[in-house]
C-alpha atoms as a PDB file:
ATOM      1  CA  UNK A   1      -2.304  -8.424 -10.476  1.00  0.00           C
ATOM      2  CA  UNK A   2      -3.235  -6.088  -7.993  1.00  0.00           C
ATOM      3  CA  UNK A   3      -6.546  -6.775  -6.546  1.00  0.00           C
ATOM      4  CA  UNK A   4      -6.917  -4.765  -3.499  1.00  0.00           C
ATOM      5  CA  UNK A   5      -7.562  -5.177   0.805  1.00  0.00           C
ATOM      6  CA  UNK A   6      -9.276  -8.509   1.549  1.00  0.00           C
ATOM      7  CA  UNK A   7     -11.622  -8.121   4.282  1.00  0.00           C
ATOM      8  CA  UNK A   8     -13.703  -9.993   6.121  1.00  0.00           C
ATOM      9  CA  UNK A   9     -17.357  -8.414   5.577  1.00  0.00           C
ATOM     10  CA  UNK A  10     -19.031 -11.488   4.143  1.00  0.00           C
ATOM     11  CA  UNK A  11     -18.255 -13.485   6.878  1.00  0.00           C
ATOM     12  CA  UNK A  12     -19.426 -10.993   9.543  1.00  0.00           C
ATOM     13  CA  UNK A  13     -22.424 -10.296   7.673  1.00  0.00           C
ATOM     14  CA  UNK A  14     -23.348 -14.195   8.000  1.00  0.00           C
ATOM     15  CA  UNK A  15     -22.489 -14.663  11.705  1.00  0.00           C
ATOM     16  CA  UNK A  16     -24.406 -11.752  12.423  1.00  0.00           C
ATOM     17  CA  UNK A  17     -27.285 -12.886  10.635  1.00  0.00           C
ATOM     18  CA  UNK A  18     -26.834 -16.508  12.301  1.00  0.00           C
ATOM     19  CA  UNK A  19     -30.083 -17.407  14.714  1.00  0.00           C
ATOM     20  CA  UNK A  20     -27.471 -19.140  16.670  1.00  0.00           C
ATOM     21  CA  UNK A  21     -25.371 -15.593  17.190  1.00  0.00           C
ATOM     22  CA  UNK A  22     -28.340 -13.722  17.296  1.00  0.00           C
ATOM     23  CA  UNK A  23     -29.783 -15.629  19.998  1.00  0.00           C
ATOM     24  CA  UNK A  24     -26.683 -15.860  21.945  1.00  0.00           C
ATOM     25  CA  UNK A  25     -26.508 -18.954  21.909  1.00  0.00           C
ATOM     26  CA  UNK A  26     -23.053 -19.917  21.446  1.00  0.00           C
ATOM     27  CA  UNK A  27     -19.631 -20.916  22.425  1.00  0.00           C
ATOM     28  CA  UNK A  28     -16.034 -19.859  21.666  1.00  0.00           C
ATOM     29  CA  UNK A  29     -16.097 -23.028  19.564  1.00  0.00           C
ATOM     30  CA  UNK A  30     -19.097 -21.254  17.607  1.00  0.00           C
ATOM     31  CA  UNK A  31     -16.847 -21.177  14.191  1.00  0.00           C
ATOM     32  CA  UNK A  32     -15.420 -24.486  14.558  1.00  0.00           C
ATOM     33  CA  UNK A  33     -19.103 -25.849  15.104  1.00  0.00           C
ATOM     34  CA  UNK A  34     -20.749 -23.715  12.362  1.00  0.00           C
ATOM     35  CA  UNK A  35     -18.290 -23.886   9.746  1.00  0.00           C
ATOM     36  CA  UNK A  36     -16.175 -27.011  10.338  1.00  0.00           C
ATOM     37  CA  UNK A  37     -14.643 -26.485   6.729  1.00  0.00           C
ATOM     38  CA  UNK A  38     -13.728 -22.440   7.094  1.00  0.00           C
ATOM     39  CA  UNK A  39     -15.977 -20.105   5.790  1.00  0.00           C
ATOM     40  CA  UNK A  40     -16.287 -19.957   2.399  1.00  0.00           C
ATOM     41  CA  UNK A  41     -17.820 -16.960   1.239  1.00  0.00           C
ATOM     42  CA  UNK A  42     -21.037 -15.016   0.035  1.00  0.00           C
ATOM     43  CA  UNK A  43     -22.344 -12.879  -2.847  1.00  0.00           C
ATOM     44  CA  UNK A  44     -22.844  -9.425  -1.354  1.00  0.00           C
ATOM     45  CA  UNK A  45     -26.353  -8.372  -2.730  1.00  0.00           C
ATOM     46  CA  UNK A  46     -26.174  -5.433  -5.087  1.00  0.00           C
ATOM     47  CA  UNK A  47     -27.785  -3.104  -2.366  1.00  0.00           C
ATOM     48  CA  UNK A  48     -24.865  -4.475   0.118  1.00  0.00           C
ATOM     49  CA  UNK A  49     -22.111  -3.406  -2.257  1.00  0.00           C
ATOM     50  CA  UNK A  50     -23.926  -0.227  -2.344  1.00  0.00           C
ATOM     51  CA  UNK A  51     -24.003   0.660   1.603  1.00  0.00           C
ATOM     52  CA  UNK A  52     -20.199  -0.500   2.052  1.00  0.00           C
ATOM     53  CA  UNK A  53     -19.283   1.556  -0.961  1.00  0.00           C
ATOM     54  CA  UNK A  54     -21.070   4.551   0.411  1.00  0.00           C
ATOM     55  CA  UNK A  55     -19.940   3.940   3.848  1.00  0.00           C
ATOM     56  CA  UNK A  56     -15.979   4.037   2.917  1.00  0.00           C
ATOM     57  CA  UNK A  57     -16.580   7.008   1.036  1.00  0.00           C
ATOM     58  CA  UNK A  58     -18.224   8.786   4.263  1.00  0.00           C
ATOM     59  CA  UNK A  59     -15.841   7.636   5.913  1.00  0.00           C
ATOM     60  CA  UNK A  60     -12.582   8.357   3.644  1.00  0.00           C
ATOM     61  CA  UNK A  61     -14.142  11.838   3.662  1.00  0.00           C
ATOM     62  CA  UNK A  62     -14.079  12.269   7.089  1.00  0.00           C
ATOM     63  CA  UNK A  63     -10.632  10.837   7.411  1.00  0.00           C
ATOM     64  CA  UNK A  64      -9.657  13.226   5.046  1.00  0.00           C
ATOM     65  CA  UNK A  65     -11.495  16.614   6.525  1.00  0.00           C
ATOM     66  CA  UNK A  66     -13.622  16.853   3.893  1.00  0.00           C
ATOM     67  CA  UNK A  67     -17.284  18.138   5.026  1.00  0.00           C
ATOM     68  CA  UNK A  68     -20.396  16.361   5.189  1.00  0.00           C
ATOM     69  CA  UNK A  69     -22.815  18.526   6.316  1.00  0.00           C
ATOM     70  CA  UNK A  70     -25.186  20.503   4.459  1.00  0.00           C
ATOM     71  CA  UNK A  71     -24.262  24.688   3.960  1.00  0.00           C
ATOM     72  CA  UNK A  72     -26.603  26.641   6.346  1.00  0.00           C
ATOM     73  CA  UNK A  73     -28.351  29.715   5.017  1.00  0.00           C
END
């Protein structure tokens, strides 16, 4: 079965919404202290799955030369 690109998004979503990152308070051990066990995953929320999906398409269609601006006129 072919499933796809893994990617990391869950996990950057949570470190970025960590007080700990936020704050900048932190250390190059900050994974090894805040996940001792590996990270394990989220649920993206609905809306989440949303903005990603709509972001790779803007940006697939930019890749790709397609335009994204509105006609003038």
């Amino acid at each position: 079965v072919i499933r796809g690109c893994g990617n990391n998004i869950p996990f950057l979503r949570e470190l970025c919404r960590h007080p700990d990152f936020r704050s900048g308070n932190m250390t190059t051990k900050f994974i090894e202290e805040h996940y001792p066990d590996g990270f394990h995953g989220v649920e993206l929320t609905t809306k989440e799955s949303h903005m990603f999906a709509a972001y790779s398409a803007v940006l697939h269609g930019v890749r790709q030369g397609v335009r994204t601006e509105r006609p003038s006129g």
